[in-house]
N, C-alpha and C. Protein backbone atom coordinates (compact mmCIF):
# COMPACT_ATOMS: atom_id res chain seq x y z
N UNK A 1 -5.82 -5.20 -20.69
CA UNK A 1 -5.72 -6.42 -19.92
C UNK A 1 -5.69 -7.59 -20.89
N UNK A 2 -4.58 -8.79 -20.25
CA UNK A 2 -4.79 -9.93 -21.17
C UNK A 2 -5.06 -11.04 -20.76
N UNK A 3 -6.09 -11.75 -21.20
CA UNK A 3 -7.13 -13.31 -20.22
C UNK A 3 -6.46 -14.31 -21.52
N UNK A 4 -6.16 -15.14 -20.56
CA UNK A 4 -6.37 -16.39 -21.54
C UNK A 4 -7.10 -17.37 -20.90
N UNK A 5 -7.75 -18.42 -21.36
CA UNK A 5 -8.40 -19.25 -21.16
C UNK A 5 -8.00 -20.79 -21.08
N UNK A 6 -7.57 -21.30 -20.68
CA UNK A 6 -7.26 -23.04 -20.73
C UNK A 6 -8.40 -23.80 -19.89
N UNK A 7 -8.39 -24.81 -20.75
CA UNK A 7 -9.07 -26.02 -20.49
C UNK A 7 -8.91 -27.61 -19.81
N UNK A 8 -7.17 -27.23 -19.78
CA UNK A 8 -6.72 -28.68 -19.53
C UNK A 8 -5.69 -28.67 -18.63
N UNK A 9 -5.98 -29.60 -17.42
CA UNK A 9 -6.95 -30.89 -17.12
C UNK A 9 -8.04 -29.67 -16.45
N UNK A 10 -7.67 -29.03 -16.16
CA UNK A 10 -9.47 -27.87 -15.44
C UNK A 10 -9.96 -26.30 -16.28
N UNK A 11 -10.96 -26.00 -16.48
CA UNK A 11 -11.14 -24.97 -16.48
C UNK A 11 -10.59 -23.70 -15.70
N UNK A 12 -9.47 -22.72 -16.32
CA UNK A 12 -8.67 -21.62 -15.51
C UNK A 12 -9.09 -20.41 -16.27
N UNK A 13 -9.17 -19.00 -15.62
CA UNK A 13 -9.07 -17.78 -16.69
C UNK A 13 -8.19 -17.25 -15.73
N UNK A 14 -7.22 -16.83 -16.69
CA UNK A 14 -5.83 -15.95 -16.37
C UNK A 14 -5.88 -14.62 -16.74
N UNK A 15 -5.72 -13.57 -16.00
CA UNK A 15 -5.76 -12.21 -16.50
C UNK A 15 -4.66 -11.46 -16.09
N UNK A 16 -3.79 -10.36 -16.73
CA UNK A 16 -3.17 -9.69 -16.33
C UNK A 16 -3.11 -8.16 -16.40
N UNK A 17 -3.08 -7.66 -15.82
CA UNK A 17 -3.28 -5.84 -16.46
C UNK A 17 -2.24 -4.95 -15.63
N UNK A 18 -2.24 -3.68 -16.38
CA UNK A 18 -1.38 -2.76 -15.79
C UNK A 18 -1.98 -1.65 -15.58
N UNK A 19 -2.48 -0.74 -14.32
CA UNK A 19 -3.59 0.02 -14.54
C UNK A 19 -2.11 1.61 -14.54
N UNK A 20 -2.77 2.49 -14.80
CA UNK A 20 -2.22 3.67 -14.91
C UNK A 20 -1.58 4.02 -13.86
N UNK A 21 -0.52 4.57 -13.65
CA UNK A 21 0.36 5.18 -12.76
C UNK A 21 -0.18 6.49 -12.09
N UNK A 22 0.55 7.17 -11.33
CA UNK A 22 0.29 8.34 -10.76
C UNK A 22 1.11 9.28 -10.89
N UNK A 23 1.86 9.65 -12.53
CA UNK A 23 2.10 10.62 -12.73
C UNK A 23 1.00 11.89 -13.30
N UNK A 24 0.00 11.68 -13.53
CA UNK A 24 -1.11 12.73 -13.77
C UNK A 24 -1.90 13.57 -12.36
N UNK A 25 -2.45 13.88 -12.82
CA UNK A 25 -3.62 14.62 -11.15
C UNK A 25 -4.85 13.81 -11.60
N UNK A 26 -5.05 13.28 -12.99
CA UNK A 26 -6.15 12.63 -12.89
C UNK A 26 -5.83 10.95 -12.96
N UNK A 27 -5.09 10.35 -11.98
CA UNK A 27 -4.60 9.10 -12.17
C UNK A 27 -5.75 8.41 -11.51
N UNK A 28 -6.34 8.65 -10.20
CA UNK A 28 -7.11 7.85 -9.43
C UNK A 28 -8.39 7.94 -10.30
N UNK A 29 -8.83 8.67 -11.08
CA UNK A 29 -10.34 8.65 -11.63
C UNK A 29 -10.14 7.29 -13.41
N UNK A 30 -8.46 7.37 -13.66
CA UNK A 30 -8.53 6.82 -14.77
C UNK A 30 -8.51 5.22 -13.83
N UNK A 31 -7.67 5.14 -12.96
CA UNK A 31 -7.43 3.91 -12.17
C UNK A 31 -9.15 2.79 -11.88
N UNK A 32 -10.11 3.71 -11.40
CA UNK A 32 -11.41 3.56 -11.26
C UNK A 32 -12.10 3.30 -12.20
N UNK A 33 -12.36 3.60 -13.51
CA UNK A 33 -12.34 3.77 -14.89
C UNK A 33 -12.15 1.96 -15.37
N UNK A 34 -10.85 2.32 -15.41
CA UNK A 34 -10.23 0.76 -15.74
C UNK A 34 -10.18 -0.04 -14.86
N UNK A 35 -10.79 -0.42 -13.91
CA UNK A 35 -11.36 -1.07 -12.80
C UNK A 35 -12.90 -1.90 -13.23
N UNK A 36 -13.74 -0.83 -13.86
CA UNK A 36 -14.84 -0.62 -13.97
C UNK A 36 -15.02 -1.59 -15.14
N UNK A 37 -14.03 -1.54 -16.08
CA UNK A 37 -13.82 -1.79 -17.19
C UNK A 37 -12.70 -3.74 -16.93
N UNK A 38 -12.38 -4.04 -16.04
CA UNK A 38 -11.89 -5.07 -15.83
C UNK A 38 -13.24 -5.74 -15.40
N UNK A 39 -14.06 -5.67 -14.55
CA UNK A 39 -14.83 -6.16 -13.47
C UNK A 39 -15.72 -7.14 -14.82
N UNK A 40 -16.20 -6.90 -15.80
CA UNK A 40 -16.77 -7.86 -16.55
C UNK A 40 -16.12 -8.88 -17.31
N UNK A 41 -14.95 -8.74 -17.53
CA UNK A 41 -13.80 -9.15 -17.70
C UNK A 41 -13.31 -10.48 -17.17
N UNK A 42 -13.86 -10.14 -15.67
CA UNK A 42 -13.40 -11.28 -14.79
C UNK A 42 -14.79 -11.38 -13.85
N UNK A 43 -15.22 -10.96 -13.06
CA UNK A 43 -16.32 -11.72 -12.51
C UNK A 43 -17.55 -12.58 -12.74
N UNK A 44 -17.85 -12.54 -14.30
CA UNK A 44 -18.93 -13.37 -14.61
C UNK A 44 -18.09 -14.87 -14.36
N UNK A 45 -16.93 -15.09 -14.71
CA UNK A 45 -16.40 -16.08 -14.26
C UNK A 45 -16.44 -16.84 -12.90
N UNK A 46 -16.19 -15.97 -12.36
CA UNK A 46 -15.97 -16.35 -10.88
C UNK A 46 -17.44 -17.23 -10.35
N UNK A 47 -17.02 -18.61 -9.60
CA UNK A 47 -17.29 -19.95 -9.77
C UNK A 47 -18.49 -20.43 -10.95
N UNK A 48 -18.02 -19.80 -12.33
CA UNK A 48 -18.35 -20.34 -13.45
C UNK A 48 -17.60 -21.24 -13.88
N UNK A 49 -16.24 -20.97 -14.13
CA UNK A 49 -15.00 -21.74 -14.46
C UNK A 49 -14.90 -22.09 -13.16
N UNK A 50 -13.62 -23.21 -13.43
CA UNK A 50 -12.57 -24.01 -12.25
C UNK A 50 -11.91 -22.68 -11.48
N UNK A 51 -11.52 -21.90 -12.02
CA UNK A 51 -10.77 -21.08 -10.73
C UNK A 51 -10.53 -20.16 -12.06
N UNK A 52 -10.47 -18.33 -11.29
CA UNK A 52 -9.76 -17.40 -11.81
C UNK A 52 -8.73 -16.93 -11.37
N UNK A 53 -7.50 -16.18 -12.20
CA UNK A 53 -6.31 -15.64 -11.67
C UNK A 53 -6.48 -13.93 -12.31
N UNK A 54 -6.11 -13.23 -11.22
CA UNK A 54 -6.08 -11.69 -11.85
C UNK A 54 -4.85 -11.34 -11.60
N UNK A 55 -4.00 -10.38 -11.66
CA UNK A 55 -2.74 -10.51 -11.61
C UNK A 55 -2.02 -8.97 -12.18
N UNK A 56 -0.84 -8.62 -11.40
CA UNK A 56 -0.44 -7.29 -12.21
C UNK A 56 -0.39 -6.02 -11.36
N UNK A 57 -0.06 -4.92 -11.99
CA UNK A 57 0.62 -3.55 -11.37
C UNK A 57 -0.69 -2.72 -11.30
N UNK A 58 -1.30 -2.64 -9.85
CA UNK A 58 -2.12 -2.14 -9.83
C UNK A 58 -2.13 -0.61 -9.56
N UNK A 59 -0.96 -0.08 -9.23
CA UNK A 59 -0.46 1.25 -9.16
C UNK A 59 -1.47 1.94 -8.04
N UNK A 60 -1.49 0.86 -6.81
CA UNK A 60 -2.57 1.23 -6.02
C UNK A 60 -2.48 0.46 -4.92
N UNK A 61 -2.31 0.91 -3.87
CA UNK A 61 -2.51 0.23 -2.56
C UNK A 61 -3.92 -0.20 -2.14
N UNK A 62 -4.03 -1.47 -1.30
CA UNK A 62 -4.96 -1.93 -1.08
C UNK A 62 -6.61 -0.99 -0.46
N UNK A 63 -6.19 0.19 0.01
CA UNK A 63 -6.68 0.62 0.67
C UNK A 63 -6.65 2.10 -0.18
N UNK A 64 -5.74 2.33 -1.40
CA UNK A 64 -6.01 3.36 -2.21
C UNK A 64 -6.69 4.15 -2.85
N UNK A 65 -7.05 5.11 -3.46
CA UNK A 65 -7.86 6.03 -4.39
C UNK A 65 -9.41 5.52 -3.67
N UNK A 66 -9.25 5.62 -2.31
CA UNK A 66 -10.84 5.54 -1.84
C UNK A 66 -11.36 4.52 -1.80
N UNK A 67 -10.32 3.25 -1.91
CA UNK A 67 -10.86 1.81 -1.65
C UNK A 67 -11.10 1.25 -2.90
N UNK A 68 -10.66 1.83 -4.34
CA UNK A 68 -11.32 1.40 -5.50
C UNK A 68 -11.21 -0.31 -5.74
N UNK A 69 -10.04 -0.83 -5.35
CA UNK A 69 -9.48 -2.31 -4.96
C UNK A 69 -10.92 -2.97 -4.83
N UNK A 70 -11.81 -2.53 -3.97
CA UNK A 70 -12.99 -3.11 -3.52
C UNK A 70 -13.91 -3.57 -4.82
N UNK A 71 -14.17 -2.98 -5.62
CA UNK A 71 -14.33 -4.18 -7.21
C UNK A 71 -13.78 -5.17 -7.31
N UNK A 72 -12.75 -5.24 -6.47
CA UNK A 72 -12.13 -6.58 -6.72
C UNK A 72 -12.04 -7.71 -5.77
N UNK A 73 -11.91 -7.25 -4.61
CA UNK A 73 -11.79 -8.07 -3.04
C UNK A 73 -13.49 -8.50 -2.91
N UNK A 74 -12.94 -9.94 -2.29
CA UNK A 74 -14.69 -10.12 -2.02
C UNK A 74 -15.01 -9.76 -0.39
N UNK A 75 -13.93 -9.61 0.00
CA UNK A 75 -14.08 -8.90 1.67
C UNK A 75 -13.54 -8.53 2.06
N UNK A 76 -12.43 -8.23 3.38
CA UNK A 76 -12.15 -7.40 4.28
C UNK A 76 -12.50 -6.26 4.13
N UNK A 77 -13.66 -6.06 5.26
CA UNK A 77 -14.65 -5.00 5.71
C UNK A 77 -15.51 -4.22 4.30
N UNK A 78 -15.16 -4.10 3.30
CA UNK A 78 -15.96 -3.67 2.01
C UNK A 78 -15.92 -3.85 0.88
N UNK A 79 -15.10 -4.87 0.51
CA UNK A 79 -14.92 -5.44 -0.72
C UNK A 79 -16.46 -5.99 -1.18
N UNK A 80 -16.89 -6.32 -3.09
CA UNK A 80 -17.76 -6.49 -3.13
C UNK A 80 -17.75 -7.42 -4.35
N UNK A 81 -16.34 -7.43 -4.95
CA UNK A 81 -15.89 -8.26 -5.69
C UNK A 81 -15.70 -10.08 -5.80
N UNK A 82 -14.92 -10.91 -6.30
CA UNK A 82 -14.91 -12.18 -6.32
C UNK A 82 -14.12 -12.57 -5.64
N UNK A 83 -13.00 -11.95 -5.52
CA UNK A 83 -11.43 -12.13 -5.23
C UNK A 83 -11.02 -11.71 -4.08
N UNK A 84 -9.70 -12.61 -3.46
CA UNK A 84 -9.10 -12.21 -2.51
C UNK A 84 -7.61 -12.33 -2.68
N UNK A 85 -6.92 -11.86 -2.49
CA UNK A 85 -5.34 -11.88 -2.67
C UNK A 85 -4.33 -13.10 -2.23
N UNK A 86 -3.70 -13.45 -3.11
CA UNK A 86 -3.00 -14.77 -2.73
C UNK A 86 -2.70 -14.89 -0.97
N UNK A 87 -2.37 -13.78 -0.58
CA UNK A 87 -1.63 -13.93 0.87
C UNK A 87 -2.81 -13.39 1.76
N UNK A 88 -4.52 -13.14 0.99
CA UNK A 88 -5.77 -13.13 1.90
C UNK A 88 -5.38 -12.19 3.01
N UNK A 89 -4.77 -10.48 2.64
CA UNK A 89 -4.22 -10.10 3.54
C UNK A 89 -4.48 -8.39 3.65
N UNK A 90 -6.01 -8.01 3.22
CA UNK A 90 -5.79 -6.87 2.44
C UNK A 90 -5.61 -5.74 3.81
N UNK A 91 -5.83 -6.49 4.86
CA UNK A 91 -6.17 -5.14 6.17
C UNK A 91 -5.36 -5.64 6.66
N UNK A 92 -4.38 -5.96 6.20
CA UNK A 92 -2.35 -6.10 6.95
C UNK A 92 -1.60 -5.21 5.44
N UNK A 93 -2.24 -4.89 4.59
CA UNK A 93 -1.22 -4.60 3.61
C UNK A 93 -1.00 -3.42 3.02
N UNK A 94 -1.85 -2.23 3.88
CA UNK A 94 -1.74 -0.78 3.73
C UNK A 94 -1.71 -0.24 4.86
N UNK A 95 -0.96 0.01 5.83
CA UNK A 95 0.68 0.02 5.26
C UNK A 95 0.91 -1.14 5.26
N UNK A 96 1.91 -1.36 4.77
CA UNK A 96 2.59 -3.15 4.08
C UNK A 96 3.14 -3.28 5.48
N UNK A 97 3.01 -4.62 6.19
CA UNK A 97 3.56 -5.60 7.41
C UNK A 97 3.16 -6.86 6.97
N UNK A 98 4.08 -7.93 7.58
CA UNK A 98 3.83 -9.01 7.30
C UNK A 98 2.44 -9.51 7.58
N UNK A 99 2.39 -10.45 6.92
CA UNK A 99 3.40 -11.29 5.38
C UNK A 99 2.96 -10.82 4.35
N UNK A 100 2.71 -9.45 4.10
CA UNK A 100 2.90 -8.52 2.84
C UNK A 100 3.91 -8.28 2.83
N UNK A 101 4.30 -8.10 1.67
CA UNK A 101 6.29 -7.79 1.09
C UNK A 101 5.56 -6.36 -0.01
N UNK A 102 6.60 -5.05 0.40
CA UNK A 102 6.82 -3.84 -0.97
C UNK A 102 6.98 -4.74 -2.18
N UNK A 103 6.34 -4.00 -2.84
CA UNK A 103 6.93 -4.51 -4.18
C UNK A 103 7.16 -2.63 -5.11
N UNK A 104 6.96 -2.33 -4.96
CA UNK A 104 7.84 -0.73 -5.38
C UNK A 104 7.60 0.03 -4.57
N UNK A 105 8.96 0.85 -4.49
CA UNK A 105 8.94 2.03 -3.30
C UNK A 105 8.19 2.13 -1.94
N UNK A 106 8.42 1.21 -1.33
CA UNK A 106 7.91 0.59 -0.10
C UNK A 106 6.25 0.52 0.52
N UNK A 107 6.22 0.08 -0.93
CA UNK A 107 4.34 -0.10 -0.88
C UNK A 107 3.91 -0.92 -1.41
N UNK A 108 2.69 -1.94 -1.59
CA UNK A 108 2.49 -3.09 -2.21
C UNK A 108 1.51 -2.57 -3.27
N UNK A 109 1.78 -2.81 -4.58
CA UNK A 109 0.58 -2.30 -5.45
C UNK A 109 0.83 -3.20 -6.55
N UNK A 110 1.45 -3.97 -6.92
CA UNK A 110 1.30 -5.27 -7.47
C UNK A 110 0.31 -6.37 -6.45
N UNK A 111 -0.50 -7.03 -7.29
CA UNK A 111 -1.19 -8.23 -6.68
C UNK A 111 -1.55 -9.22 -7.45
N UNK A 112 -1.82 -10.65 -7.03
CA UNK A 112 -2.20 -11.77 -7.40
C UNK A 112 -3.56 -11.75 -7.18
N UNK A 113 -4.75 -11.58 -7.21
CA UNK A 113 -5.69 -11.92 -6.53
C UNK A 113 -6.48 -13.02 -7.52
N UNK A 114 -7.22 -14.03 -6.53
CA UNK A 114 -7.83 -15.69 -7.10
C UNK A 114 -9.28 -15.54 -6.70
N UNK A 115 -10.04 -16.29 -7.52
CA UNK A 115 -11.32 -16.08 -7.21
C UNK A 115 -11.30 -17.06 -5.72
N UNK A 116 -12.64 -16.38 -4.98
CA UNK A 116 -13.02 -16.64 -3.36
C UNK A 116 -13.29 -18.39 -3.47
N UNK A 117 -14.20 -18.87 -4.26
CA UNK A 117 -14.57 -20.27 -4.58
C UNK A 117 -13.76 -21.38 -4.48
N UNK A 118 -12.91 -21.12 -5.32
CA UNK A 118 -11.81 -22.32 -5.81
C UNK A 118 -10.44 -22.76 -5.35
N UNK A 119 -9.62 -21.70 -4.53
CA UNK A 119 -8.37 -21.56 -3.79
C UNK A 119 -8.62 -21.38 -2.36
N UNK A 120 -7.38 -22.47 -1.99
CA UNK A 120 -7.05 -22.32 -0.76
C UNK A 120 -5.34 -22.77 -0.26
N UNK A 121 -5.29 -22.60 1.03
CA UNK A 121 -4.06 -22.40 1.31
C UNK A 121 -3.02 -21.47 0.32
N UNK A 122 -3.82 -20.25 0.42
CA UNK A 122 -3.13 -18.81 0.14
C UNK A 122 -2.01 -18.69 0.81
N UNK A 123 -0.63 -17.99 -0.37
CA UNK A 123 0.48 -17.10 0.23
C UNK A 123 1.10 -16.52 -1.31
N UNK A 124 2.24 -15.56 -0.83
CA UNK A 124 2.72 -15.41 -1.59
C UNK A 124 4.18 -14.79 -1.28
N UNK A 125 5.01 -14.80 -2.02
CA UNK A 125 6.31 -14.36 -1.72
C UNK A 125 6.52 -13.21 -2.81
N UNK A 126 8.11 -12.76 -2.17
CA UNK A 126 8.62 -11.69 -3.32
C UNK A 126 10.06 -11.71 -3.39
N UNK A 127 10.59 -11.48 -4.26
CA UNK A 127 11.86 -11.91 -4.63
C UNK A 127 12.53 -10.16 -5.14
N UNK A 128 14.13 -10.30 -5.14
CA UNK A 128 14.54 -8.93 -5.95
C UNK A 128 14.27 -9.39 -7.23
N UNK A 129 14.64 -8.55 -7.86
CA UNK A 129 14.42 -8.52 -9.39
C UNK A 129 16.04 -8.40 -9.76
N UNK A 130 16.26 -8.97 -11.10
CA UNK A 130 17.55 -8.40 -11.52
C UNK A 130 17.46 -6.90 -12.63
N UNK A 131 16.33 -6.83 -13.09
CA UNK A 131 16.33 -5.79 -13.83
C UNK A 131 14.78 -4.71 -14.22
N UNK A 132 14.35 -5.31 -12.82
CA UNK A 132 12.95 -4.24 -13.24
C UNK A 132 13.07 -3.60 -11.77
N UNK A 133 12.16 -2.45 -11.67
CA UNK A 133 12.40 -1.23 -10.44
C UNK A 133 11.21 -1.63 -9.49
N UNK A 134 10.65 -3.08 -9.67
CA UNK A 134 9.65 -3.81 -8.87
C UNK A 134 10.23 -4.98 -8.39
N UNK A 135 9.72 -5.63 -6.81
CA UNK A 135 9.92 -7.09 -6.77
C UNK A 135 9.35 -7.58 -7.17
N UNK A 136 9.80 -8.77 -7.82
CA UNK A 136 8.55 -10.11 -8.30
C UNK A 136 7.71 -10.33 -7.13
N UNK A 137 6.52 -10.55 -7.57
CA UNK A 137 5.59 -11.46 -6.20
C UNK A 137 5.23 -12.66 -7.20
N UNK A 138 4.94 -13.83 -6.03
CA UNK A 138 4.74 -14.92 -6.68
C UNK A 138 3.57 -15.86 -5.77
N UNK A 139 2.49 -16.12 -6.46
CA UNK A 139 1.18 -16.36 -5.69
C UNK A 139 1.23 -17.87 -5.85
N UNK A 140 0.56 -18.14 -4.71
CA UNK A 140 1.11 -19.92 -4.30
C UNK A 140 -0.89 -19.84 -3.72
N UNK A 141 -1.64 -21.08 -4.66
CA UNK A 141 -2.83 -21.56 -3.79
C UNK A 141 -3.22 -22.65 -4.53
N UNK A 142 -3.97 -23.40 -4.20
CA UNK A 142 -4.34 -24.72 -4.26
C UNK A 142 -5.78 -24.94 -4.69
N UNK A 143 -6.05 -25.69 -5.91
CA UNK A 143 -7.19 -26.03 -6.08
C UNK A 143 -8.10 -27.58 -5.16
């Protein structure tokens, strides 16, 4: 995973990661793993700084590998984390219906998610791509 930090004009931490795919039999235990391993990463932040951004191919539906997402969501029904997803939509988005958009092979496992504190007026869109086998998503919220 990669955080950067800026200062100006507000305090932001930006993170991005790519967690492991599901070509193995042991994908969901490494997925959990590196979950485990993000969560300090980013929640001591959360309303320490001005606002956090997490971001990236989570190779995991909202509702996947047993809910592991839930390190990260600060709610719908068991989340325990900081964060909620740009489009605040996690129990519309497994299976994907609006205003969740696929972003590979007709499932959403890319996400934006912003710390609970600092953002509002959540959404997000998705666009084709010209050359990757994902849609772009693009997270829209307001400090």
């Amino acid at each position: 995973m990669t955080c950067i930090d800026a200062y100006v004009p507000i305090g932001i931490r930006s993170c991005v990661t790519h967690l492991t795919n599901g070509n193995d039999p042991f994908s969901a235990s490494k997925r959990n793993q590196q979950l485990s391993a993000i969560e300090p990463l980013v929640n001591p932040y959360v309303n320490a700084f001005i606002g956090v951004f997490l971001g990236g191919d989570f190779n995991v539906t909202a509702w996947g590998d047993g809910g592991v997402l839930s390190k990260i969501y600060s709610s719908a029904f068991a989340g325990f984390g900081g964060f909620t997803e740009v489009e605040n939509t996690r129990d519309s988005c497994d299976p994907v219906s609006s205003p969740c958009d696929w972003t590979k092979d007709q499932k959403k496992i890319d996400c934006i998610f912003v710390d609970k504190y600092n953002w509002t007026s959540l959404s997000a869109t998705t666009s084709t791509p010209l050359i990757s086998d994902h849609k772009i998503l693009k997270g829209h919220a307001f400090h």
